[in-house]
N, C-alpha and C. Protein backbone atom coordinates (compact mmCIF):
# COMPACT_ATOMS: atom_id res chain seq x y z
N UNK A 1 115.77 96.99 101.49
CA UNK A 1 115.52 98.34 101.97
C UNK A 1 114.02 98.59 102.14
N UNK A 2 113.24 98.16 101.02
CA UNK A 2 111.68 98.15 101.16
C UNK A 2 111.25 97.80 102.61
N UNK A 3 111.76 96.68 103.12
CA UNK A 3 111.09 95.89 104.11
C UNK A 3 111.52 96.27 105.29
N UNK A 4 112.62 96.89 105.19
CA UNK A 4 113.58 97.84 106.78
C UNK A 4 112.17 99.16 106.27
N UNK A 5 111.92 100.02 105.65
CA UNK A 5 110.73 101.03 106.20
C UNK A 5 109.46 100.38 105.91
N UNK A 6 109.19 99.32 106.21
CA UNK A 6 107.36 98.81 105.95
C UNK A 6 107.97 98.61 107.59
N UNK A 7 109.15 97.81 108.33
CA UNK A 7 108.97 97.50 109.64
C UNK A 7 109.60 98.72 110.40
N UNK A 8 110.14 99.87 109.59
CA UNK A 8 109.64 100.78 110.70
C UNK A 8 108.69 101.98 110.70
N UNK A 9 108.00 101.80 109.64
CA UNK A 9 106.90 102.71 109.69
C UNK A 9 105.87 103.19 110.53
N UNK A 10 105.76 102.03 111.48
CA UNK A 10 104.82 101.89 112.57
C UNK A 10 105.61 103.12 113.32
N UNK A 11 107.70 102.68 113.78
CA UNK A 11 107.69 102.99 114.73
C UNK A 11 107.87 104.76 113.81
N UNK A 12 108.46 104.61 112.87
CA UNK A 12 107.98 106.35 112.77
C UNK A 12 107.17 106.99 113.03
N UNK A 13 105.73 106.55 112.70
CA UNK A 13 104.70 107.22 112.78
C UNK A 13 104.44 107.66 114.73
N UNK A 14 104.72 106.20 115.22
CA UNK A 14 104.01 106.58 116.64
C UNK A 14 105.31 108.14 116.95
N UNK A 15 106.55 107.97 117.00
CA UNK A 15 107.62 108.76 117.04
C UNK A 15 106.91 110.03 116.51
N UNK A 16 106.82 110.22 115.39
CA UNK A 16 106.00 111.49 114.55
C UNK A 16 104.72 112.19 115.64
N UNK A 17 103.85 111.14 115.69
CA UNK A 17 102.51 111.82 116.06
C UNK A 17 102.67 112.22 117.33
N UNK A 18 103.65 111.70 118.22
CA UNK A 18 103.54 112.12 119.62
C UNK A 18 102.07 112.19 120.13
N UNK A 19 101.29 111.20 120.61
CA UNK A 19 100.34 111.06 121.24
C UNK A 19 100.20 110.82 122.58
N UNK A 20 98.92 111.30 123.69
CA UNK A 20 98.94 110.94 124.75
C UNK A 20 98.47 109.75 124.48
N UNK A 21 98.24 108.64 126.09
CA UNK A 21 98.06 107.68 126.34
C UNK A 21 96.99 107.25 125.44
N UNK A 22 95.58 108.48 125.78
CA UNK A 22 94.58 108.16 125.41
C UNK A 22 94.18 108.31 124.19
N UNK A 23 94.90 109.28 123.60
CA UNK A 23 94.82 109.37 121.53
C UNK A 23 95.78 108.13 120.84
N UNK A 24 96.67 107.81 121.70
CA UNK A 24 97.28 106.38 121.13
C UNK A 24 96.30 105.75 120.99
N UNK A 25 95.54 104.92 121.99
CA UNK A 25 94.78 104.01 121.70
C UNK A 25 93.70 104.13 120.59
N UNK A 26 92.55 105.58 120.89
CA UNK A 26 92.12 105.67 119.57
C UNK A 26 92.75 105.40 118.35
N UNK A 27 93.97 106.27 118.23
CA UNK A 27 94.89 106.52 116.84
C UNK A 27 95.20 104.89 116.07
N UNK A 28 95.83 103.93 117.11
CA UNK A 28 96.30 102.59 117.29
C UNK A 28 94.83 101.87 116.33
N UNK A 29 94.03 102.02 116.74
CA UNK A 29 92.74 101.08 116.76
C UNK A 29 92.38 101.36 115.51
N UNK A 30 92.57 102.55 115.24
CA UNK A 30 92.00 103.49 113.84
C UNK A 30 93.05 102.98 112.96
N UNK A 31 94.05 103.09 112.98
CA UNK A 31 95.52 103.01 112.07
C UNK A 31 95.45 101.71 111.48
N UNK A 32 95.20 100.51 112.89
CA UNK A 32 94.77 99.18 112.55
C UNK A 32 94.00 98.81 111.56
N UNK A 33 93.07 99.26 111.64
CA UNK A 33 91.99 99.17 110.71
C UNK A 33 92.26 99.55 109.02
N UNK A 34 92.94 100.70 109.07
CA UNK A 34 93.21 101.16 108.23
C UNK A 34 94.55 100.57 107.05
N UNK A 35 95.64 99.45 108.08
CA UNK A 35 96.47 98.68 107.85
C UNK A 35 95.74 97.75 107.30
N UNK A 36 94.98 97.28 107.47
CA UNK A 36 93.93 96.21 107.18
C UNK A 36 93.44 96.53 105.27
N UNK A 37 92.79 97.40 105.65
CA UNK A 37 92.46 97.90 104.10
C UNK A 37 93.59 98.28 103.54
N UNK A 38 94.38 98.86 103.64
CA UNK A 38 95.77 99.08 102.89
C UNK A 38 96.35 97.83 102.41
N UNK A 39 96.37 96.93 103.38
CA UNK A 39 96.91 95.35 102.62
C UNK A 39 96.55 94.66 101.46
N UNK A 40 94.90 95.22 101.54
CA UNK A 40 94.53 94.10 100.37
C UNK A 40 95.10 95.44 99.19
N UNK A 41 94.81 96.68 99.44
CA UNK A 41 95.17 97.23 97.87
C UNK A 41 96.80 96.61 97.80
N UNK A 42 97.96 96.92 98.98
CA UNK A 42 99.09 96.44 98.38
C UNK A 42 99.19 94.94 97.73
N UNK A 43 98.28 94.19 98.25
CA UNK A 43 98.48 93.07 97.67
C UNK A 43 98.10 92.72 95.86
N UNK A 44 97.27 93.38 95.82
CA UNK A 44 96.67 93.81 94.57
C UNK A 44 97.67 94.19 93.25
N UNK A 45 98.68 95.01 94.12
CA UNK A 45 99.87 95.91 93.57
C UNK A 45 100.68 95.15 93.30
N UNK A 46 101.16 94.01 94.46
CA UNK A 46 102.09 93.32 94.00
C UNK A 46 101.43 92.07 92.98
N UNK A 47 100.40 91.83 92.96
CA UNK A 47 99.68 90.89 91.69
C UNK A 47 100.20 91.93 90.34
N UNK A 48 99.79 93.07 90.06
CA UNK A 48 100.10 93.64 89.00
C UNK A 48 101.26 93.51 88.71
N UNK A 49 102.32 93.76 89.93
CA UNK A 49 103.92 93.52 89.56
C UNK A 49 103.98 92.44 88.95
N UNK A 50 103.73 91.13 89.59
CA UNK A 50 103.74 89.92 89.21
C UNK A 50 103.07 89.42 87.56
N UNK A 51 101.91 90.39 87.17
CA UNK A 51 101.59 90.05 85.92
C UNK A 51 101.72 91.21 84.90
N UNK A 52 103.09 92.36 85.22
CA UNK A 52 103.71 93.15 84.38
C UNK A 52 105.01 92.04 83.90
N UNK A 53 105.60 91.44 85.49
CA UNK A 53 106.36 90.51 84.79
C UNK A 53 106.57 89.74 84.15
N UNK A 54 105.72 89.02 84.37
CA UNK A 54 105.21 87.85 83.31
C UNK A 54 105.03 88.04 82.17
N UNK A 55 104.55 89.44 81.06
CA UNK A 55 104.07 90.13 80.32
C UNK A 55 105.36 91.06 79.74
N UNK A 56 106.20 91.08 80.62
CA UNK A 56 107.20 91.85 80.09
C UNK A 56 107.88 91.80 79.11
N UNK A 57 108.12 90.93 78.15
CA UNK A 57 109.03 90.80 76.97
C UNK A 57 108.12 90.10 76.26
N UNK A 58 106.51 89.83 76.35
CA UNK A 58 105.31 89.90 75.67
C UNK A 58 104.38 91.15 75.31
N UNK A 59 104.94 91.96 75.74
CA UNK A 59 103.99 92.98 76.27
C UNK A 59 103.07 93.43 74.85
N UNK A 60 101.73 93.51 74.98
CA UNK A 60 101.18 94.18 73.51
C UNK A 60 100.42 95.74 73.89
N UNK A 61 99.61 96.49 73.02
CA UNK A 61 98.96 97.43 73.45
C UNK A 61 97.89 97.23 74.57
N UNK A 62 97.44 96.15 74.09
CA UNK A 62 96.00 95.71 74.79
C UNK A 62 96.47 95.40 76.47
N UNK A 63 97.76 94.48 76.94
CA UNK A 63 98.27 94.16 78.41
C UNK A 63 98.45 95.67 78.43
N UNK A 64 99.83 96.69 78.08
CA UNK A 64 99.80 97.69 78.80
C UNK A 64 98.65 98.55 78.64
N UNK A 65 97.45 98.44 78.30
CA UNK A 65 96.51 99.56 78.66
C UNK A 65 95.58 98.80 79.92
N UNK A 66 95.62 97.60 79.97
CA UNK A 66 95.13 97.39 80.94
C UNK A 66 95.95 97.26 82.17
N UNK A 67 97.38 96.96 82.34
CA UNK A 67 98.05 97.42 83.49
C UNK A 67 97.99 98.40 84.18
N UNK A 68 98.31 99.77 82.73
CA UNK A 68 97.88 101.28 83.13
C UNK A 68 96.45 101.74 83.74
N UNK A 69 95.51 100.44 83.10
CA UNK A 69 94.35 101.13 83.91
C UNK A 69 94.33 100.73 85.31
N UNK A 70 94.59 99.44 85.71
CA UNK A 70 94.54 98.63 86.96
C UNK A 70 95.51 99.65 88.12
N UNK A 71 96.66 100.28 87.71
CA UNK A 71 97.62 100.80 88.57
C UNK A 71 97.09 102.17 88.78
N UNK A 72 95.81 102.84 87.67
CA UNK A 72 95.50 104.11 88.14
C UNK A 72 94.38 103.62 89.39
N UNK A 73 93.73 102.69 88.71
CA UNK A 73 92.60 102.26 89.76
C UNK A 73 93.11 102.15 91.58
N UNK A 74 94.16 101.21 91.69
CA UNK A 74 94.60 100.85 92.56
C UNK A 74 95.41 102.16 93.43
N UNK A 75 95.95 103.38 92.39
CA UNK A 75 96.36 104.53 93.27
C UNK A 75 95.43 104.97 93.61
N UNK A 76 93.95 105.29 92.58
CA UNK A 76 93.13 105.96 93.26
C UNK A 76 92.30 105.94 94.66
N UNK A 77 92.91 104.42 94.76
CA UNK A 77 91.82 103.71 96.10
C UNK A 77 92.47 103.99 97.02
N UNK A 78 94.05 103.75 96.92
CA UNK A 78 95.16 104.14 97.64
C UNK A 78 94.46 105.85 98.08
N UNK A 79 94.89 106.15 97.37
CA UNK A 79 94.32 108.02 97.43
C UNK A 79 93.31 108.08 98.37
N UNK A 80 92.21 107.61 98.36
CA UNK A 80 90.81 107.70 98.51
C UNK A 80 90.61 106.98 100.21
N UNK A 81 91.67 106.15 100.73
CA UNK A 81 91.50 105.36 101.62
C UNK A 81 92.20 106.00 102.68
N UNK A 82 93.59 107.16 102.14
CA UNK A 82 93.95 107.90 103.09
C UNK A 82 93.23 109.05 103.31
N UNK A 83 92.27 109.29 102.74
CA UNK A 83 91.49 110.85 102.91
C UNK A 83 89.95 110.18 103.49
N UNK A 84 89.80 108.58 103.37
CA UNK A 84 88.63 108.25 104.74
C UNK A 84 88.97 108.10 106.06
N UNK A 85 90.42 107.63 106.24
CA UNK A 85 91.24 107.83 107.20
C UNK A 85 91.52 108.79 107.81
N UNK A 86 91.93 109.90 107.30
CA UNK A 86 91.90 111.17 107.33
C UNK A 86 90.40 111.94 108.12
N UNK A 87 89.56 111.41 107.75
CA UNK A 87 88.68 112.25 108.05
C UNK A 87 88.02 111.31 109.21
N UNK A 88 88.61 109.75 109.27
CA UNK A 88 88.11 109.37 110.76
C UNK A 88 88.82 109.96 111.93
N UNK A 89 90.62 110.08 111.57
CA UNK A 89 90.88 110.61 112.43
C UNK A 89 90.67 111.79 113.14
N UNK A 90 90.54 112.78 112.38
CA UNK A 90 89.67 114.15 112.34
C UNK A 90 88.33 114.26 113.25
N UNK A 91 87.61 113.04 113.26
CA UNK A 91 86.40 112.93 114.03
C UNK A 91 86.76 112.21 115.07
N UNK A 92 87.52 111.53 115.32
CA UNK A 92 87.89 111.00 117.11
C UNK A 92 89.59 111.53 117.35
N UNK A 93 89.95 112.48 116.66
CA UNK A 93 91.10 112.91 117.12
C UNK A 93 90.86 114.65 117.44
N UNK A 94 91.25 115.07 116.18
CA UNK A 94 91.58 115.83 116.24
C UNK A 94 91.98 116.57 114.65
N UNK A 95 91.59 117.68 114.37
CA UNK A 95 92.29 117.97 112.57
C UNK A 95 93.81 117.63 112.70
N UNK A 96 94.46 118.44 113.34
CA UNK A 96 96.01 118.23 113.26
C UNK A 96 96.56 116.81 113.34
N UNK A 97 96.03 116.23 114.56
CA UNK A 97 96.93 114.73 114.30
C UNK A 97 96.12 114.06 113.28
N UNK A 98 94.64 114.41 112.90
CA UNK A 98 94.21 113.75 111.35
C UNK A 98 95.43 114.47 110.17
N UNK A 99 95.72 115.69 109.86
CA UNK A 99 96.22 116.38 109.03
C UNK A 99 97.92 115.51 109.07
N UNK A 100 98.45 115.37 110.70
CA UNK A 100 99.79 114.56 110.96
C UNK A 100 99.86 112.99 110.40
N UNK A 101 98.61 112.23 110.39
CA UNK A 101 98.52 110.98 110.02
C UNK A 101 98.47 111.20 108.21
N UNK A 102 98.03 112.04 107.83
CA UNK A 102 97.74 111.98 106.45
C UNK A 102 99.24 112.60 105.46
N UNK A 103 99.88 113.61 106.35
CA UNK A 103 101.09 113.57 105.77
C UNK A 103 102.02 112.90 105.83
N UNK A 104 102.36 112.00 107.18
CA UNK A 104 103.22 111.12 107.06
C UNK A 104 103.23 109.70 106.24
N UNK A 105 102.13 109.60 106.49
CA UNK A 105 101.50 108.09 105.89
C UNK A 105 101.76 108.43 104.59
N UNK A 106 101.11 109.29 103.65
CA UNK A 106 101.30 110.21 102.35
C UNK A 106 103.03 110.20 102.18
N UNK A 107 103.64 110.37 102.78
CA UNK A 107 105.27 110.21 102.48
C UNK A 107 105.84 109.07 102.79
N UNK A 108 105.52 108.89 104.00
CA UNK A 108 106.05 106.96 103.67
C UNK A 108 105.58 106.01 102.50
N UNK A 109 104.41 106.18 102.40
CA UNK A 109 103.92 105.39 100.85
C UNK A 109 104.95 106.19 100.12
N UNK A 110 105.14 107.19 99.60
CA UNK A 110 106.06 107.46 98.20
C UNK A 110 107.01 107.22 98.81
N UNK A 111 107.93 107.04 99.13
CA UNK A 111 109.47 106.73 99.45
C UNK A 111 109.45 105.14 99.80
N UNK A 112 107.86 104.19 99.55
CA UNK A 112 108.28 102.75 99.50
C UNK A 112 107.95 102.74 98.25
N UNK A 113 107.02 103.55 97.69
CA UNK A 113 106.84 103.12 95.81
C UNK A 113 107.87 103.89 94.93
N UNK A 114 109.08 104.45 95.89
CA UNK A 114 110.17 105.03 94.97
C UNK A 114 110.93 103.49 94.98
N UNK A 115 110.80 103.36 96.42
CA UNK A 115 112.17 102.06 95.99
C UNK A 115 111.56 100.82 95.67
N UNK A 116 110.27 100.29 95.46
CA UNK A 116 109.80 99.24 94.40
C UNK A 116 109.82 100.13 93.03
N UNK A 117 109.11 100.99 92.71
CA UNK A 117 109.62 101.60 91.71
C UNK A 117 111.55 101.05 90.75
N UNK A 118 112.39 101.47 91.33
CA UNK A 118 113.45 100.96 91.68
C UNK A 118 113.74 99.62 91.01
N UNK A 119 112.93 99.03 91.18
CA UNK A 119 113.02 97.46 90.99
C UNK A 119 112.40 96.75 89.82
N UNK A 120 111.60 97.91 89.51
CA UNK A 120 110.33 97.60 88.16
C UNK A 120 111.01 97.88 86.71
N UNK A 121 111.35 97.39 85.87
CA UNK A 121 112.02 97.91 84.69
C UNK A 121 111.15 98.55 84.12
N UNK A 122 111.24 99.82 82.83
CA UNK A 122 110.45 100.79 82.06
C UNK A 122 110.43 99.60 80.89
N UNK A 123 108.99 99.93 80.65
CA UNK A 123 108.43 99.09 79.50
C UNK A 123 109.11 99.95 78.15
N UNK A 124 109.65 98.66 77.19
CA UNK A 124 110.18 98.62 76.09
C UNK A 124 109.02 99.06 75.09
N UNK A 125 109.49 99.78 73.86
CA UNK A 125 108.41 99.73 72.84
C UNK A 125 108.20 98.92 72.10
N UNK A 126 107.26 98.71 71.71
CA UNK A 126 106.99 97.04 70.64
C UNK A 126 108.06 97.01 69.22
N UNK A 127 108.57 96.35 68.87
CA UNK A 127 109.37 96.54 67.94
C UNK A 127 108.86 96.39 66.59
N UNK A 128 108.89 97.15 65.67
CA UNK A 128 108.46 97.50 64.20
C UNK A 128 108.10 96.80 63.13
């Protein structure tokens, strides 16, 4: 299910923004770019998945405080990368289709980190 909305997110968004010819291409070029930097944080994300798992039925105070810190880090950049985005589009678009790119994008990310979410088990407490 993850991977049916990562491949149609594109086509939602173009569907959503309704752009002319000529704000596509800006929007396109901009979005690109912005796919670009988004990859390496997801990739990042799925390293953490990968070394929550590994860690999972090891887990001590010291791994989960540093998971917890790595996953605030990694939302915050997340955060921070749609509101530079945001404000490029804003400067070769327009506020609204900047304001349209930032809410949709903003809801497609949570409804793909609901359903990896989904997939992640809740950390156990250390036993006594």
């Amino acid at each position: 299910m993850r991977t049916d909305l990562r491949e149609q997110k594109r086509d939602i968004i173009a569907e959503t923004m309704d752009l002319t010819i000529e704000q596509s291409e800006i929007f396109w070029t901009i979005y690109r770019e912005y796919e670009t930097e988004l990859n390496i944080i997801s990739s990042e994300k799925l390293e953490l998945v990968k070394d929550y798992s590994e860690n999972y039925y090891n887990l001590t105070n010291e791994i989960a405080n540093q998971l917890a810190d790595k996953k605030h880090e990694l939302d915050t950049e997340r955060v921070n990368l749609i509101w530079k985005y945001y404000n490029k589009f804003k400067s070769e678009l327009n506020p609204i289709d900047a304001a349209m790119f930032y809410q949709v994008e903003s809801q497609l990310l949570m409804l793909i980190d609901v359903q990896v979410a989904g997939e992640i088990p809740i950390i156990k407490k250390l036993k006594k």
